[in-house]
Protein backbone atom coordinates (compact mmCIF):
# COMPACT_ATOMS: atom_id res chain seq x y z
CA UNK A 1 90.41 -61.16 55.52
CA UNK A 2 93.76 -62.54 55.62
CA UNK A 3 93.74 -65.63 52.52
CA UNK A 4 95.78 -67.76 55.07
CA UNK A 5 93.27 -67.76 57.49
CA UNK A 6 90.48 -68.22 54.86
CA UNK A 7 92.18 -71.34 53.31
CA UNK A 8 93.03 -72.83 56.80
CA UNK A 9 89.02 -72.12 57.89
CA UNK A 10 87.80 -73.86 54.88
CA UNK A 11 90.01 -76.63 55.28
CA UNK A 12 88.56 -77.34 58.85
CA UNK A 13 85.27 -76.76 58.25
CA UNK A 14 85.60 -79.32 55.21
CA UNK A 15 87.48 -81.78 57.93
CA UNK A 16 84.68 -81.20 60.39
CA UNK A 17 82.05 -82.18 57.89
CA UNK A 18 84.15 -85.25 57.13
CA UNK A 19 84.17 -84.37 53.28
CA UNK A 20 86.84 -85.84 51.24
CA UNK A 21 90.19 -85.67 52.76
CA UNK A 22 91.48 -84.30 49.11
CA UNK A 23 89.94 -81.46 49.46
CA UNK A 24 90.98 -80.00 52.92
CA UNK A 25 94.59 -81.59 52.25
CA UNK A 26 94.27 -78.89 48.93
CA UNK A 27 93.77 -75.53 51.15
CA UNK A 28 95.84 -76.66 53.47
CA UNK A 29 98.18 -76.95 50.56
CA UNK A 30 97.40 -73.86 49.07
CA UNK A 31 98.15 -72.04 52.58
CA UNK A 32 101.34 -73.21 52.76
CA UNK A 33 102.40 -72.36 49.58
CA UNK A 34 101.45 -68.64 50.03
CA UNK A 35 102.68 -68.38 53.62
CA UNK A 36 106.06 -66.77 52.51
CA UNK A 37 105.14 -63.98 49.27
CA UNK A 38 104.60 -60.47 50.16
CA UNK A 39 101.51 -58.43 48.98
CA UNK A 40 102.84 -58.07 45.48
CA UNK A 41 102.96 -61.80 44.67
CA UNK A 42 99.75 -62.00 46.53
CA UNK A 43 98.48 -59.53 43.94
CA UNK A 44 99.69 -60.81 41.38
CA UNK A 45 97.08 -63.42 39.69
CA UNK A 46 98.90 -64.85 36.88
CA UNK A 47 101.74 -66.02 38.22
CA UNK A 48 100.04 -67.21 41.45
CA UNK A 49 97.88 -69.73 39.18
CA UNK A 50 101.39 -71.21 37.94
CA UNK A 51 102.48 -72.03 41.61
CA UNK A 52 101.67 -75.40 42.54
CA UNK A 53 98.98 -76.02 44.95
CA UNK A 54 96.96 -72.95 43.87
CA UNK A 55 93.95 -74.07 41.78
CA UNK A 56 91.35 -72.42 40.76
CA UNK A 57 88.95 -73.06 43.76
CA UNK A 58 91.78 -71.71 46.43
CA UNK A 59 93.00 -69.00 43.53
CA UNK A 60 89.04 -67.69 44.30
CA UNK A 61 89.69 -67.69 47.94
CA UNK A 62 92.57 -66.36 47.90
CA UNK A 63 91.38 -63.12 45.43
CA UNK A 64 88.30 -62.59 47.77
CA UNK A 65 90.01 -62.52 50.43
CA UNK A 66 92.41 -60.27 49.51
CA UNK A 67 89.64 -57.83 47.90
CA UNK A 68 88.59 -57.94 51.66
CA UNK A 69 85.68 -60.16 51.23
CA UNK A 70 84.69 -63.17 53.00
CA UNK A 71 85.41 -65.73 50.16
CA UNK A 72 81.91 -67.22 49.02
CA UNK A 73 82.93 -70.47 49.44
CA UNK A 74 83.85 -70.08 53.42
CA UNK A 75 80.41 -68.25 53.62
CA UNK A 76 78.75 -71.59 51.93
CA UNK A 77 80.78 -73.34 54.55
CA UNK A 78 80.19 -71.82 57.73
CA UNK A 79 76.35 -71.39 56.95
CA UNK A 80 75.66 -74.98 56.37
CA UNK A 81 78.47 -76.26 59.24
CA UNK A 82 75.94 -77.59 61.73
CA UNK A 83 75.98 -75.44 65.29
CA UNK A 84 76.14 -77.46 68.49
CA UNK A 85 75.00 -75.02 71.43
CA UNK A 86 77.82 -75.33 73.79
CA UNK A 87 76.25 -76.53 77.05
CA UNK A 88 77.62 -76.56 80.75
CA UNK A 89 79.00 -79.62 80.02
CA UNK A 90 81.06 -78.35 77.00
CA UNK A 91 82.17 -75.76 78.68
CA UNK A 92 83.75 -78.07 81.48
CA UNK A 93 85.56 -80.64 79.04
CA UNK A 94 89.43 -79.59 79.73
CA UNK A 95 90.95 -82.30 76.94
CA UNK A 96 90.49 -85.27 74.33
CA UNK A 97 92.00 -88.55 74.39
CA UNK A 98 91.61 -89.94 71.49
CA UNK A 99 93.09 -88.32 67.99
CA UNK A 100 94.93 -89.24 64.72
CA UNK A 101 98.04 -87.94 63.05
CA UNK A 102 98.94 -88.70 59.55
CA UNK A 103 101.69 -91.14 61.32
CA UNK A 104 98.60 -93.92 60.76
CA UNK A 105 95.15 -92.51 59.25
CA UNK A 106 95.28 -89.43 60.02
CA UNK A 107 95.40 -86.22 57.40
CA UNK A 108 97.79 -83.85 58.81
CA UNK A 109 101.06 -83.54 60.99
CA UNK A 110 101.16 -83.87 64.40
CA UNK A 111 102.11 -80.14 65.20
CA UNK A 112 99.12 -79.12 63.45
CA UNK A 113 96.88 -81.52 65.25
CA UNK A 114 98.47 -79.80 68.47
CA UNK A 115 98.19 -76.09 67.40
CA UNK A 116 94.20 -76.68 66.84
CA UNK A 117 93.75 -78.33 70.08
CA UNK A 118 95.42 -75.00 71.70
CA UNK A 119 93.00 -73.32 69.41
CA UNK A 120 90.41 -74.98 70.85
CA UNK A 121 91.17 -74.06 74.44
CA UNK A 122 92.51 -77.69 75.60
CA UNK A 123 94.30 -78.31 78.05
CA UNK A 124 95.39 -81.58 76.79
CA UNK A 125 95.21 -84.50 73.70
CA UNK A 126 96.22 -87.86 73.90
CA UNK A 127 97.79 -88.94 70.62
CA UNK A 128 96.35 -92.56 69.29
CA UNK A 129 97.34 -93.79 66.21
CA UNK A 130 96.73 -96.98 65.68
CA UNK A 131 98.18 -100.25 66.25
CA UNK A 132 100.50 -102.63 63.90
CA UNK A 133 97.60 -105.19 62.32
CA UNK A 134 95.28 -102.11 61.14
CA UNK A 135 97.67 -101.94 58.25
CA UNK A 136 94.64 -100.41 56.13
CA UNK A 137 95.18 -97.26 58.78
CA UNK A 138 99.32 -97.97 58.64
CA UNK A 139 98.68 -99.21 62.83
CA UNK A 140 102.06 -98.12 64.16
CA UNK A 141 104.91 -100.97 64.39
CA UNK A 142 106.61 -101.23 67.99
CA UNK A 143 109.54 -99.58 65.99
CA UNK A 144 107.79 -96.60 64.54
CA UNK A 145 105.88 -96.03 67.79
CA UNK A 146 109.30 -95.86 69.75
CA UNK A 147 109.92 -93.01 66.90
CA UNK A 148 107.00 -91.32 67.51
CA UNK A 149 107.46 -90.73 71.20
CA UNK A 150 110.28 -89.00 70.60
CA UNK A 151 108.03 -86.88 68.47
CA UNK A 152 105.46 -86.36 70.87
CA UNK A 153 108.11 -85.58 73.91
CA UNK A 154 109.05 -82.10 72.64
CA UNK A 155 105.34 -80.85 71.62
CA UNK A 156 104.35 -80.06 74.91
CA UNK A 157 104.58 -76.56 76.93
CA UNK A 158 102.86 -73.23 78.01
CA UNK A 159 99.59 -74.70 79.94
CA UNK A 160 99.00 -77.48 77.22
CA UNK A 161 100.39 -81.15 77.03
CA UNK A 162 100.26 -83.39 74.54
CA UNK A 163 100.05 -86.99 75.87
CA UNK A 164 101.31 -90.20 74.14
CA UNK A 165 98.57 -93.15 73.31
CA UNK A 166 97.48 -95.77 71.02
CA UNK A 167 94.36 -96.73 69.77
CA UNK A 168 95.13 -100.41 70.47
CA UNK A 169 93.36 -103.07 68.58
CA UNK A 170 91.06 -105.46 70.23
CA UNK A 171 92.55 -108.79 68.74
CA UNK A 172 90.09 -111.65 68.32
CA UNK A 173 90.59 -113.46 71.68
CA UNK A 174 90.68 -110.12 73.37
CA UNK A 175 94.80 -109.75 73.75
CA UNK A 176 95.98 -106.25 72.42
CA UNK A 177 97.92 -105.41 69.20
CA UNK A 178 101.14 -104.02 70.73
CA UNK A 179 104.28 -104.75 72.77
CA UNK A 180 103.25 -104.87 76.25
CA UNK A 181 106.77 -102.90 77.22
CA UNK A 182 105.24 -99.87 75.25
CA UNK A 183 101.57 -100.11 76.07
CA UNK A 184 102.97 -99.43 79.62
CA UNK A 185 104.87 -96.84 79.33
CA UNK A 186 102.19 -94.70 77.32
CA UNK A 187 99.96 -92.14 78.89
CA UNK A 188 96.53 -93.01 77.33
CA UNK A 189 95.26 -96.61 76.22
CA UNK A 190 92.38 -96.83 73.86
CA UNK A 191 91.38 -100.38 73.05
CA UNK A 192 89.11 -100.74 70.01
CA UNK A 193 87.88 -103.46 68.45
CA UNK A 194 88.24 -102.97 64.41
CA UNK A 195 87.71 -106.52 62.47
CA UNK A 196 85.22 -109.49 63.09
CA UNK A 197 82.75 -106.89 64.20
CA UNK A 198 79.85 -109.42 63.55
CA UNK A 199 80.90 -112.54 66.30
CA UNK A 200 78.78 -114.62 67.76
CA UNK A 201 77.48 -112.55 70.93
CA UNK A 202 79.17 -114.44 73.61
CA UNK A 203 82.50 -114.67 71.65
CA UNK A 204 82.53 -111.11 71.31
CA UNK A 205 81.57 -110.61 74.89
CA UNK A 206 84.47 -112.36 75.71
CA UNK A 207 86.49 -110.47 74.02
CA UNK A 208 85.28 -107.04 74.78
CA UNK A 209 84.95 -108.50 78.63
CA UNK A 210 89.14 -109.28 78.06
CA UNK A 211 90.20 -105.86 77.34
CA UNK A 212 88.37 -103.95 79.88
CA UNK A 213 90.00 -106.10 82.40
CA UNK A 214 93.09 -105.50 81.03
CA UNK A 215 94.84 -103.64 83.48
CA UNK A 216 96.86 -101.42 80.79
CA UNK A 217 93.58 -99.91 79.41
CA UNK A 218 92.06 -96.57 80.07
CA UNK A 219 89.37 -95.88 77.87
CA UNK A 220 87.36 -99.29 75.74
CA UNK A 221 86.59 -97.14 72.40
CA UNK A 222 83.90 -97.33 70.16
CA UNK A 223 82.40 -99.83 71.65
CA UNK A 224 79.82 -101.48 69.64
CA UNK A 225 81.35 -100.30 65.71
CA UNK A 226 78.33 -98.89 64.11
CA UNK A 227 77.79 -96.58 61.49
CA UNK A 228 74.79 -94.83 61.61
CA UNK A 229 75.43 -92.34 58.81
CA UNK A 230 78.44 -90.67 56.35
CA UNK A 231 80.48 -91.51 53.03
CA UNK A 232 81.23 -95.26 54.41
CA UNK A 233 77.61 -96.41 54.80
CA UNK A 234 75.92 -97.73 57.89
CA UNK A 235 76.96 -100.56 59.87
CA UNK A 236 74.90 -102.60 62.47
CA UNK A 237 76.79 -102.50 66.15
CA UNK A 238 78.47 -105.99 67.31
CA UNK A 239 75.90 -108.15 69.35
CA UNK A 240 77.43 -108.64 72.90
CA UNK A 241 75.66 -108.63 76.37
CA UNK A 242 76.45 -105.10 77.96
CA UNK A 243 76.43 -105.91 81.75
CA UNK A 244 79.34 -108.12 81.79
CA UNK A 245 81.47 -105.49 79.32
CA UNK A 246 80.19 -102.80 81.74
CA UNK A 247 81.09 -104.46 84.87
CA UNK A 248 84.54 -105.15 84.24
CA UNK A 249 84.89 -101.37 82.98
CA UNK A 250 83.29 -100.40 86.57
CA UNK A 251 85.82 -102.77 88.30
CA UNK A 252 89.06 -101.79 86.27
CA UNK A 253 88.55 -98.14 86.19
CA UNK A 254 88.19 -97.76 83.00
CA UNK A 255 86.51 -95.49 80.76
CA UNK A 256 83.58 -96.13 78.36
CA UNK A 257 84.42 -93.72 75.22
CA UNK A 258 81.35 -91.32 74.02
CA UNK A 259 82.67 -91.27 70.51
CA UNK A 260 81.50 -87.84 69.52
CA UNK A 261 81.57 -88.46 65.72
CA UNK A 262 78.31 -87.94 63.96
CA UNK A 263 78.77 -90.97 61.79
CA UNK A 264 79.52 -93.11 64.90
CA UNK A 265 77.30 -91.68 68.03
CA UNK A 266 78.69 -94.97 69.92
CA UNK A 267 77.56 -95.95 72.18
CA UNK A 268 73.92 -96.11 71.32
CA UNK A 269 71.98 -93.69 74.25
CA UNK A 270 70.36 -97.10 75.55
CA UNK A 271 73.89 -98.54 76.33
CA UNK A 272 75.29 -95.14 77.68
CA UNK A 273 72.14 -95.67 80.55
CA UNK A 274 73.38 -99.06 80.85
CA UNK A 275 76.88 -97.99 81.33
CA UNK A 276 75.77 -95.32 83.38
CA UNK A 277 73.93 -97.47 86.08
CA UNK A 278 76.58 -99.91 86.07
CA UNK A 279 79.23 -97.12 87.61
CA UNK A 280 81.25 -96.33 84.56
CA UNK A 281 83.35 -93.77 84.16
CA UNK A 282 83.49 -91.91 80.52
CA UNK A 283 85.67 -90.46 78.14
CA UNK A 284 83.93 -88.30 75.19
CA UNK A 285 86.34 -88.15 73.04
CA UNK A 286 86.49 -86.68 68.99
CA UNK A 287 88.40 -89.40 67.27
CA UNK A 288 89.40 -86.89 64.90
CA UNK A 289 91.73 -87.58 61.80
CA UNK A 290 92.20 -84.14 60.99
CA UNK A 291 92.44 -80.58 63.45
CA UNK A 292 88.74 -79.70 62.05
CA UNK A 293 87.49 -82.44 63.54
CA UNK A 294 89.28 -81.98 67.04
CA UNK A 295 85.80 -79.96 67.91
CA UNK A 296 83.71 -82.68 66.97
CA UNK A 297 83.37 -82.66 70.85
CA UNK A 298 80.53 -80.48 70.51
CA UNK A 299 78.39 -83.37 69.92
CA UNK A 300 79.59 -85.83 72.18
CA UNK A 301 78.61 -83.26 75.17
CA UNK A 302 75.92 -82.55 73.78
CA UNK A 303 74.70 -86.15 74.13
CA UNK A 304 76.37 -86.83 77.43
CA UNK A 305 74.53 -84.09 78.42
CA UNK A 306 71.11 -85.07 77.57
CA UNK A 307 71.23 -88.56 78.76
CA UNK A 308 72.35 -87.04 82.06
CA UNK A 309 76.06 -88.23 82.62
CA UNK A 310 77.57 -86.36 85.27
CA UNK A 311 80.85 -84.42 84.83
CA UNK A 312 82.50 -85.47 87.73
CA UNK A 313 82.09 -89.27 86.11
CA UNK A 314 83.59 -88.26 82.68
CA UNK A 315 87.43 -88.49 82.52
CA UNK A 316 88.21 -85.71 80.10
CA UNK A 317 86.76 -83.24 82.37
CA UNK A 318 89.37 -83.62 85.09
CA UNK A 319 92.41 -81.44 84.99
CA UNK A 320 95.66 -82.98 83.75
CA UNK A 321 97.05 -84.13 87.43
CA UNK A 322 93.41 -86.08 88.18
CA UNK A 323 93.90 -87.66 84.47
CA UNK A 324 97.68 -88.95 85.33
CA UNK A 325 96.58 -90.42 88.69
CA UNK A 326 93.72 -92.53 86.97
CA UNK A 327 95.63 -93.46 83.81
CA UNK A 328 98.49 -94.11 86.21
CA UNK A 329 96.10 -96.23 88.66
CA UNK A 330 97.44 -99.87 88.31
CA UNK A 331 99.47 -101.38 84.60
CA UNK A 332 99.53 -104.81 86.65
């Protein structure tokens, strides 16, 4: 097989799994350093272990593959990568709006974020880096936003579109973490709440009641924090009462994110019913950091599926006109 392609698989798979971001960043490395030498320099081992970014690990892949073997490593990877059956459900989601570019906490560039969501058949991804007080996830400044649209303008084209965002933080009295000028003139809103996960359960009601009545909010992400598994340990979810957080989602329009990351699986099933009853609309959405994770999808379907969420109800699986009327419903 061709070595690019090997190194680029293994580097998604390894993003999917949500190993350590070293490791993907290496074959994605290693790719890029061979994209340019012929089959000779390919061929040549010894002076392919002096380049940098070859080491030994992606000097094996890149041998096996060339020996026209499926490197052992990939074969390791794709036979432990955990299969999601792609339901009706799956099959119907057109888009994802909520992603990462290295620009905050994110691993990679924001082309390549774009070339696997093509990969992956979307139609569209909202960028939605984060905001300026996550500074341990360098959250965008009002400046370097205003850079990044500028970005994100030309990236579009040839069925897909790449819409601009934010993954707004919820602050404390439930106010968002950017200039209201820009959060208006984005296409997606995500409002998360990030620190002081563990207030009192009618402060954080408040606040989580605040945002979703925000009128420049789309989708209220992540919305209880937990960790239920992965590298960073688990974490309870914040203690708020649901049917006032849900109502004001109902009444605003917006969108209760299915936060398809295995770690996450947020909302708990019990507060997707809850959501559900109360007239929500949803968003399932990857939150990935790195294009591997992009169809980390698979599981939020999967769940949505099960717990009986119709499709007509969840945002991302309208086409791209339906999406711009909603998002474009009322900024106040």
């Amino acid at each position: 097989m061709n070595p690019i392609d090997a190194l680029t698989e293994i580097a998604e798979l390894l993003e999917r799994e949500r190993s350590s971001r070293y490791k993907s960043k290496a074959f994605r490395a290693a790719a890029e350093t061979i994209r340019a030498l012929t089959d000779a320099q390919l061929d040549d081992t010894a002076s392919l272990r002096r380049r940098p970014g070859i080491g030994e690990r992606t000097l094996e892949v890149i041998v096996e593959a060339r020996a026209g073997r499926v490197p052992g490593y990939l074969a390791d990877l794709r036979e432990r990568r955990g299969v999601v059956p792609a339901g009706e459900l799956r099959r119907r989601l057109r888009g994802d709006l909520h992603s990462h570019s290295e620009w905050s906490d994110g691993l990679t560039p924001i082309d390549e974020m774009v070339a696997a969501a093509r990969a992956l058949g979307h139609e569209y991804l909202a960028l939605t880096d984060h905001s300026p007080r996550l500074r341990v996830a360098r959250g965008l400044s009002p400046e370097r936003l205003r850079e990044q649209l500028e970005v994100v303008a030309g990236m579009s084209g040839d069925g897909f579109t790449l819409l601009s965002g934010i993954e707004v933080d919820i602050l404390d009295d439930g106010s968002l973490d950017q200039e209201d000028e820009l959060l208006r003139q984005l296409d997606v809103v995500v409002a998360s709440a990030h620190s002081k996960l563990r207030m009192p359960r009618s402060a954080m009601t408040r606040r989580l009641v605040a945002a979703a009545s925000d009128p420049r909010v789309d989708v209220l992400g992540h919305v209880t924090g937990r960790l239920v598994e992965g590298s960073r340990g688990t974490r309870p979810p914040s203690d708020f009462d649901p049917a006032p957080v849900f109502a004001a989602c109902a009444k605003a329009g917006v969108a209760v994110e299915i936060n398809s990351r295995p770690e996450r699986q947020d909302p708990p099933d019990e507060l997707i019913a809850q959501a559900l009853e109360a007239g929500c609309l949803f968003s399932i959405d990857s939150d990935a950091h790195a294009p591997g994770q992009l169809s980390l999808i698979d599981y939020g379907a999967a769940r949505a599926e099960q717990l009986g969420v119709p499709a007509d109800r969840i945002v991302t699986t309208w086409p791209l006109e339906r999406l711009r009327e909603w998002t474009g419903r009322d900024r106040g």
